[in-house]
Each structure stands twice: as C-alpha cells, then as structure tokens.
C-alpha atoms as a PDB file:
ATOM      1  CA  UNK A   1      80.439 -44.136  65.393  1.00  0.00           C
ATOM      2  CA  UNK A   2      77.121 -45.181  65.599  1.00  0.00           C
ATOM      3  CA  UNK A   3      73.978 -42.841  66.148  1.00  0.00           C
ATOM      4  CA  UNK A   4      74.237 -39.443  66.492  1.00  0.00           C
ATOM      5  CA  UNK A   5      72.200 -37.162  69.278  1.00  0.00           C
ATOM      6  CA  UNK A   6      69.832 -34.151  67.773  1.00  0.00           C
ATOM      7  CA  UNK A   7      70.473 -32.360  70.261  1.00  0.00           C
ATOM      8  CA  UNK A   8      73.911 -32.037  69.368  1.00  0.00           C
ATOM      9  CA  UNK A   9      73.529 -30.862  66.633  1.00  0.00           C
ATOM     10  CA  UNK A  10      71.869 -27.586  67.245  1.00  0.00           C
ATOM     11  CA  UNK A  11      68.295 -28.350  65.476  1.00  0.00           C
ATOM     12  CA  UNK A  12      65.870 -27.741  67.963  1.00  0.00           C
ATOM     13  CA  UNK A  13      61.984 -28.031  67.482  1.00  0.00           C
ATOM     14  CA  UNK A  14      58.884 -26.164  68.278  1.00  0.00           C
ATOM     15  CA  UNK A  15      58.205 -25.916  71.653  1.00  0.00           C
ATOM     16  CA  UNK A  16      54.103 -26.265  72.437  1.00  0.00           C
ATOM     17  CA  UNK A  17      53.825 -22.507  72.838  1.00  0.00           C
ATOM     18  CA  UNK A  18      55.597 -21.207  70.298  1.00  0.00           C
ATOM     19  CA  UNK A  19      53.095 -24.010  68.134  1.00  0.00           C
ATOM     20  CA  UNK A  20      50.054 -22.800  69.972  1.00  0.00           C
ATOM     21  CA  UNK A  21      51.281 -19.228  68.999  1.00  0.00           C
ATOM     22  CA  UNK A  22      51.458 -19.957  65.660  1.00  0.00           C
ATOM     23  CA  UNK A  23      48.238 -21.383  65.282  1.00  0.00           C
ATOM     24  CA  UNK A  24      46.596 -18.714  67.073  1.00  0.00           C
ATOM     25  CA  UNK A  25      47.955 -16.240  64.622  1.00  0.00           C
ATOM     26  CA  UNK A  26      47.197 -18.271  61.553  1.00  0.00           C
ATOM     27  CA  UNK A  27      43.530 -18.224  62.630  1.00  0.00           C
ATOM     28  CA  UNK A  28      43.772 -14.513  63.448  1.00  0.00           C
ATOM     29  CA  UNK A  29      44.830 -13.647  59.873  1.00  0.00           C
ATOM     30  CA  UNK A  30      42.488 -16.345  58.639  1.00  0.00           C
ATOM     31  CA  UNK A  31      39.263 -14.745  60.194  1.00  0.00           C
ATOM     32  CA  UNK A  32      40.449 -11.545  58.940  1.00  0.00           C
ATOM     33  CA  UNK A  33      40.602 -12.356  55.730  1.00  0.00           C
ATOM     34  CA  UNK A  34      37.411 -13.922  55.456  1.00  0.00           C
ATOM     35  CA  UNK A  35      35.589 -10.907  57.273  1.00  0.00           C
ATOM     36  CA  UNK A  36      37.635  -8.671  54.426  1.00  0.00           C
ATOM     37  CA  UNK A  37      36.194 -10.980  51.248  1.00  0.00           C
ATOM     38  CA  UNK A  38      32.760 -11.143  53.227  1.00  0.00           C
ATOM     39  CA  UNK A  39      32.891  -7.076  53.226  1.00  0.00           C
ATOM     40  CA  UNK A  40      33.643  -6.460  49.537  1.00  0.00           C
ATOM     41  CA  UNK A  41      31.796  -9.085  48.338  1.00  0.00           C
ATOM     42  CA  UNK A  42      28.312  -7.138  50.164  1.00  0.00           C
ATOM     43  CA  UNK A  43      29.724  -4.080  48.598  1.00  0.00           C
ATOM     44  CA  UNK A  44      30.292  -5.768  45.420  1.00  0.00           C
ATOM     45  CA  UNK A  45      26.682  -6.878  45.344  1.00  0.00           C
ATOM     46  CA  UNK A  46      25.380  -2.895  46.398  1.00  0.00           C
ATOM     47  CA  UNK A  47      27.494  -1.371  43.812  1.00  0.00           C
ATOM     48  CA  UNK A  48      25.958  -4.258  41.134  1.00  0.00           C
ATOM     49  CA  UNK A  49      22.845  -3.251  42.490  1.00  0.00           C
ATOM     50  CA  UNK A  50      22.828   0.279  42.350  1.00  0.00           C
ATOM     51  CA  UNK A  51      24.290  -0.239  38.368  1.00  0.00           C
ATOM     52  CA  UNK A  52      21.433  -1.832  37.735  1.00  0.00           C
ATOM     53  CA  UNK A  53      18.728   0.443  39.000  1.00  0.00           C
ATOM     54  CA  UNK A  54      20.908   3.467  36.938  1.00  0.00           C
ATOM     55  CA  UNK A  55      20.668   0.756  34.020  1.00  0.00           C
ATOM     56  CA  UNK A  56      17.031   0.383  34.123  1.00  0.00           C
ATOM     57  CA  UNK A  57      16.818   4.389  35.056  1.00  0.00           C
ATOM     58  CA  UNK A  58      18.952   5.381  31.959  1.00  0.00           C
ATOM     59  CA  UNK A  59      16.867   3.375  29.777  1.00  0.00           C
ATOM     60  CA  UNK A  60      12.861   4.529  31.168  1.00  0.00           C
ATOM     61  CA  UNK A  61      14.461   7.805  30.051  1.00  0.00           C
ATOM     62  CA  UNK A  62      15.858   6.798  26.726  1.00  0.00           C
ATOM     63  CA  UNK A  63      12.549   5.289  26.050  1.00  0.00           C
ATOM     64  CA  UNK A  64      10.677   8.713  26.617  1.00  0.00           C
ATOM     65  CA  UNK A  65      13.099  10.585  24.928  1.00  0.00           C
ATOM     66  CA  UNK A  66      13.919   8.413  21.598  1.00  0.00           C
ATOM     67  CA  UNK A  67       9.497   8.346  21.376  1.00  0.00           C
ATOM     68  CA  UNK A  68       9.452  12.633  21.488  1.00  0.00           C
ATOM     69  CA  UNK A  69      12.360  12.962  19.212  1.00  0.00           C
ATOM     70  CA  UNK A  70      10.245  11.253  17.221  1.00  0.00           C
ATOM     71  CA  UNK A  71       7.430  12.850  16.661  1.00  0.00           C
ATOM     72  CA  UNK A  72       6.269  14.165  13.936  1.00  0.00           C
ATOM     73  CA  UNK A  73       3.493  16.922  12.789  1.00  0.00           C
ATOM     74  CA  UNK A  74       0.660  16.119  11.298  1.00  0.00           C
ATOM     75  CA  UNK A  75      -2.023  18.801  10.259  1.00  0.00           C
ATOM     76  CA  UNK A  76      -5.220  16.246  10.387  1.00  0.00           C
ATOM     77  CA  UNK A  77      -7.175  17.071  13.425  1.00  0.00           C
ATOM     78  CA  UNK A  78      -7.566  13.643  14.230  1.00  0.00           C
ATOM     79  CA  UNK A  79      -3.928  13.010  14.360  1.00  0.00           C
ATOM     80  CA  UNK A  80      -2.519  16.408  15.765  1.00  0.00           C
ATOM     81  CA  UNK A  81      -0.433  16.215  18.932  1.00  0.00           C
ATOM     82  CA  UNK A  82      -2.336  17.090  21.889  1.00  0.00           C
ATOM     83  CA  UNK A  83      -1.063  17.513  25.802  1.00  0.00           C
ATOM     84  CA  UNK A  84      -1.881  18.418  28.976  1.00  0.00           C
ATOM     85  CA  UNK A  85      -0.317  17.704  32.440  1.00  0.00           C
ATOM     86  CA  UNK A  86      -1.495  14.209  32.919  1.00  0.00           C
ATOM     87  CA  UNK A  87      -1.168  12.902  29.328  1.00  0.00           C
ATOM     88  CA  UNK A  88      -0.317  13.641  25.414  1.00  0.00           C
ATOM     89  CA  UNK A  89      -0.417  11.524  21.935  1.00  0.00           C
ATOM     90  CA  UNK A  90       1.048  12.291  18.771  1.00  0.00           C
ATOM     91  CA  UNK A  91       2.195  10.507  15.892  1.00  0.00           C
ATOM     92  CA  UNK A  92       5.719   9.166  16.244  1.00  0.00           C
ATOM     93  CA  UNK A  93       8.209   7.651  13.688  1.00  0.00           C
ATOM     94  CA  UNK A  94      10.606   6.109  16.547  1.00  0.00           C
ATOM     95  CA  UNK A  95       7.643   3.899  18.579  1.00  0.00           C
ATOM     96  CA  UNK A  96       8.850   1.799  21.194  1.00  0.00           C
ATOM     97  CA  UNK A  97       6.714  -1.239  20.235  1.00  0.00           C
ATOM     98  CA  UNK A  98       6.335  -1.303  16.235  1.00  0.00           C
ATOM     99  CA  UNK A  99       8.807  -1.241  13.552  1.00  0.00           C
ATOM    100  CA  UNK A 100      10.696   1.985  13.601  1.00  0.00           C
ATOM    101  CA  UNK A 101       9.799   4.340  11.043  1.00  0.00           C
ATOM    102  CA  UNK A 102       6.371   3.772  10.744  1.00  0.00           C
ATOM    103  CA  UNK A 103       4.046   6.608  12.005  1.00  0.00           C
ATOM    104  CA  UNK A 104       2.528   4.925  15.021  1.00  0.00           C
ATOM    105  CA  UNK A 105       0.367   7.091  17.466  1.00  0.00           C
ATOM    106  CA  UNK A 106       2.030   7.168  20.649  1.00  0.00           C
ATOM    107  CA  UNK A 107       0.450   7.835  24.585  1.00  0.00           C
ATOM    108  CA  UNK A 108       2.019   8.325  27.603  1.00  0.00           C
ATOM    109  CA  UNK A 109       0.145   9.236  30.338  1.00  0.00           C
ATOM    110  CA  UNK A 110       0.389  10.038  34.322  1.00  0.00           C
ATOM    111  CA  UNK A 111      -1.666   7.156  36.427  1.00  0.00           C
ATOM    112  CA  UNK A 112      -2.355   6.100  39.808  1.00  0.00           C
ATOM    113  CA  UNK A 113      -4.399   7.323  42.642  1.00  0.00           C
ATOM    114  CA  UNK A 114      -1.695  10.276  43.185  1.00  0.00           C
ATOM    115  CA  UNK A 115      -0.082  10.863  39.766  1.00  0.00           C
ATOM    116  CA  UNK A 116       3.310   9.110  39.762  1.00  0.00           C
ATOM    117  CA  UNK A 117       2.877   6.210  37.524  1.00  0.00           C
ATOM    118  CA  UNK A 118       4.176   6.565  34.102  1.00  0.00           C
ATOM    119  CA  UNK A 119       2.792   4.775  31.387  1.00  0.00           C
ATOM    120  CA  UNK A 120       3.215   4.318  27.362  1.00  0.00           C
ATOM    121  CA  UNK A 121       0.616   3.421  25.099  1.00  0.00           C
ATOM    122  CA  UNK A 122       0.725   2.873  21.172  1.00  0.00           C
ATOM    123  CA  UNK A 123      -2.126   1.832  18.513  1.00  0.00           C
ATOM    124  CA  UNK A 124      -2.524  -1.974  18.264  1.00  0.00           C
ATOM    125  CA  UNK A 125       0.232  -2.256  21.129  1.00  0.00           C
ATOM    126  CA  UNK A 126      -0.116  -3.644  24.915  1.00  0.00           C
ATOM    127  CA  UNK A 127      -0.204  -0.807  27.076  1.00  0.00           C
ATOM    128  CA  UNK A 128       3.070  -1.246  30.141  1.00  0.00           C
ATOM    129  CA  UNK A 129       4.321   0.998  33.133  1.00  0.00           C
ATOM    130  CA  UNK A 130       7.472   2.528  32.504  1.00  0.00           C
ATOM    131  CA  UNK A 131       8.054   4.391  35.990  1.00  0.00           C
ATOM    132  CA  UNK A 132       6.252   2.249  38.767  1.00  0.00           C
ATOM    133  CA  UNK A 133       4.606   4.503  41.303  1.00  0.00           C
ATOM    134  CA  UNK A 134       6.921   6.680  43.155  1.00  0.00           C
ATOM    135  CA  UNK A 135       6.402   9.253  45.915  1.00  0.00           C
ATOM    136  CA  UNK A 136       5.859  12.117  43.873  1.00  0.00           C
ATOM    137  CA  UNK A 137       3.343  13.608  41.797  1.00  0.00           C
ATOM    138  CA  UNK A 138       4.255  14.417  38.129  1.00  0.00           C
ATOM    139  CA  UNK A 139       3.054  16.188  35.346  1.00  0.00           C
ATOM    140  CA  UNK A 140       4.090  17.013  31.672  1.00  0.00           C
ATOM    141  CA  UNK A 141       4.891  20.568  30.416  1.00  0.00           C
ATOM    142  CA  UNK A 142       5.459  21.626  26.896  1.00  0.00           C
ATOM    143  CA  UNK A 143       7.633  24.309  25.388  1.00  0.00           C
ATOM    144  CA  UNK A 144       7.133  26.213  22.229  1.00  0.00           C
ATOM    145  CA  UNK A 145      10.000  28.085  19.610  1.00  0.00           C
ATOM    146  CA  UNK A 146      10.683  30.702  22.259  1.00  0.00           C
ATOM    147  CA  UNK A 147      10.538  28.356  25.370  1.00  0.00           C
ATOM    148  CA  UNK A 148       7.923  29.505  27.079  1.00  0.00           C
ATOM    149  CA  UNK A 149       6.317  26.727  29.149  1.00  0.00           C
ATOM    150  CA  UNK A 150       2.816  25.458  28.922  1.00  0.00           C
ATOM    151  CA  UNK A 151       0.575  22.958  30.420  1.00  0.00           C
ATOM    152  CA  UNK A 152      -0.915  21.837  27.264  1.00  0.00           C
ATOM    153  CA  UNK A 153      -0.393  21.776  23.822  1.00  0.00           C
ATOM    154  CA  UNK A 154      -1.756  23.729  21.282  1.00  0.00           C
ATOM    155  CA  UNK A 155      -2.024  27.204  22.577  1.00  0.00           C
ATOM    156  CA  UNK A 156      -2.929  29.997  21.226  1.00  0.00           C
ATOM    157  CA  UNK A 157       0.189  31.750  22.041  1.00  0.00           C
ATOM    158  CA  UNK A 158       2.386  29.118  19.417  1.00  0.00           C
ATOM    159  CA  UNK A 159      -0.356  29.121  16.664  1.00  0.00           C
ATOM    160  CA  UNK A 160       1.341  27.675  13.877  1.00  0.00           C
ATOM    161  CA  UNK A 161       3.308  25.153  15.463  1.00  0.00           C
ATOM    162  CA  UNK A 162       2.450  21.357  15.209  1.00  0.00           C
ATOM    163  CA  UNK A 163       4.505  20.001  17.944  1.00  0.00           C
ATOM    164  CA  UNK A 164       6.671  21.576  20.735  1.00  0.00           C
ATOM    165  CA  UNK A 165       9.687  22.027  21.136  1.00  0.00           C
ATOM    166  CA  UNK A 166      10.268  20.536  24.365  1.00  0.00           C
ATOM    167  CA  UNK A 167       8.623  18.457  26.881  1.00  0.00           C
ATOM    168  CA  UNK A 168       9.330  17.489  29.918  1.00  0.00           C
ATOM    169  CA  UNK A 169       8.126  15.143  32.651  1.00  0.00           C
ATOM    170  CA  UNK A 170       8.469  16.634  36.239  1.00  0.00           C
ATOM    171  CA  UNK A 171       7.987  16.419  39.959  1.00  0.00           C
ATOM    172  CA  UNK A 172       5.367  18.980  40.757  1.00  0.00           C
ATOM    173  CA  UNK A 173       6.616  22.027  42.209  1.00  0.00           C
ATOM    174  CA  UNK A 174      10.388  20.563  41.466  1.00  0.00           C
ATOM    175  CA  UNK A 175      12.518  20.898  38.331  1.00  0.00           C
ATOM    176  CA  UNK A 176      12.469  18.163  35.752  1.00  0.00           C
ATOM    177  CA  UNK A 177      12.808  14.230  36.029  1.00  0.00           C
ATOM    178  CA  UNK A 178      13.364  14.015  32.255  1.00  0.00           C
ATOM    179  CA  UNK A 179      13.766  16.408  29.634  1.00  0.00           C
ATOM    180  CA  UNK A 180      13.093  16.195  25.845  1.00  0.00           C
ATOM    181  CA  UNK A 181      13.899  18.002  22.669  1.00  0.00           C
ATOM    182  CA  UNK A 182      11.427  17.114  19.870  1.00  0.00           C
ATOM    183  CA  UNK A 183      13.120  16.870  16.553  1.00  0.00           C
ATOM    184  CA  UNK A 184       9.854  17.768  13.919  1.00  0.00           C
ATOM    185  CA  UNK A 185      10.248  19.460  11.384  1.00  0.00           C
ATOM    186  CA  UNK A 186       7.645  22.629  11.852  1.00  0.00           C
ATOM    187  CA  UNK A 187       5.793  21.957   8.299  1.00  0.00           C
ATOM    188  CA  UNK A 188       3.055  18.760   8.850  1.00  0.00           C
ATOM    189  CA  UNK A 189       3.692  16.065   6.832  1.00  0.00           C
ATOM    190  CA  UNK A 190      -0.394  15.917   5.845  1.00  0.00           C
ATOM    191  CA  UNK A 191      -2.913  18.119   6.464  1.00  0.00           C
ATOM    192  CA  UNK A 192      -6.504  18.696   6.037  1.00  0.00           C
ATOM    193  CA  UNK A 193      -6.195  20.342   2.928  1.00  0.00           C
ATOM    194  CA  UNK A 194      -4.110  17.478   1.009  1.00  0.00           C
ATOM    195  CA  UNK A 195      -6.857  15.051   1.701  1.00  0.00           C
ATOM    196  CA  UNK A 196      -9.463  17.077   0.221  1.00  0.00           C
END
C-alpha cells in the first residue's frame, strides 16, 4: 500500500498548449481592456474639456448680462448711457469689479484690429478681456420700448427713455452672441434739474 500513481487517479494537468492558449487569451483580453480604459479616459478628458469651455462661456455671458440688468438711468448728461456699435457706458448698480450696489460707471467695448475682442471697463477698476479675439466681427445694438433696433443709444425716435430696453452683442451680419434685457426703471434716479 505504499504510493499511489496520479495517473490513476484521473487528475490530469495542463498540457503546454492548452497553457500557451491560455496565456495567449489572457493577454488578448488584457490589451483589450487597457485600449478600452485608454479610450474613455481621452473621452473623459474631451468631455471635461468641452465643460469647461461652456463653464467659462456661460459665465463671459453672465458677466455681460448681470452688468446691463443693472443699469440704471440717470438724467445728468455726464452720466447718461450712451452706445454705439463698438462701445457703451452707463451707470450700473450690479458692477463686476466694485461692491454691488454702488452706482459704478461701467464700459464695455469692441477691440482689436478686426472687432472681436470684448472688453469691460469700470471707474477706478483694471480694465480685462472678457471674449479673447475670435473670428468674427461684433457689434452692439440697442432696443427701445417697442423693440425697434438701433445702433446707438439715444435716438431721437425713443426720446424720453434713459436706457434701452435691450442690448445685444452680435456677429455682424448674424443673429446674436448674447442677449440682454435691461431692468431700469424708465424715471432717472437724478437729473439735471435736482442738482440745480
């Protein structure tokens, strides 16, 4: 009764093919996986990309819009809202720079050797580009009461109103980038009459 044969009893091992089949497969499905986290993980970094240029998109154009909803109508020459394509100021009570709530004047104006740098401006503040230069030429429009849609701002054909309505940066010859509802009431809070 000593030792007992293997082969007898009916466990049999890998044969060198059957292990060189094995590994083969095991390398297969390896390289395949690491190809498949390689591929989402570039995909990953696109889609974190892309968030982040909407991100910084979303927030240029909260910037312009939260700085017109603010303004606010004053009736002192000096301080009157003024536009035309490539720039307006005005007096606005949500600035970007100072301490909201105080009336700060506020710029923003169209740069650059072709028009398509965006730029904001208060009193007493440091001057930065909000839209770097891009391939296409903008320009500001303004909208009174009725929306009707002017190139500057004041016209004759809104006498009586301060501020307008709307304004919107655009492409030329295109529809608009951003868009812009200002939020004055139409009475000025000063005019040149009260400081008489």
């Amino acid at each position: 009764m000593g030792c007992q044969s293997l082969a007898g009893s009916g466990v049999r091992g890998l044969s060198l093919l059957e292990m060189l089949v094995v590994m083969v497969l095991v390398t297969l499905l390896g390289t395949l996986l690491l190809q498949g986290i390689g591929f989402f993980s570039g995909k990953y970094l696109v889609v974190q990309r892309a968030r982040a240029d909407l991100s910084l998109a979303e927030l240029q154009q909260h910037w312009f819009a939260s700085s017109v909803r603010g303004l606010t109508p004053y009736g002192v020459e000096a301080r009157r809202f003024v536009g035309n394509a490539r720039a307006f100021r005005g007096i606005t009570l949500a600035p970007l720079q100072a301490e909201p709530g105080m009336p700060v004047t506020a710029r923003w104006t169209i740069d650059g050797e072709d028009a398509s740098v965006l730029r904001y401006a208060e009193d007493g503040g440091v001057p930065w580009t909000v839209l770097p230069e891009n391939e296409e030429r903008l320009v500001f429009d303004y909208a009174d009461a009725a929306y009707r849609w002017y190139d500057r701002w004041p016209v004759e054909a809104a006498e009586g109103e301060w501020t307008p309505t709307y304004i919107r940066l655009r492409a030329e010859g295109e529809g608009p980038v951003w868009l812009a509802r200002v939020q004055a009431d139409p009475a000025p809070l000063l005019t040149e009459a009260a400081l008489r």
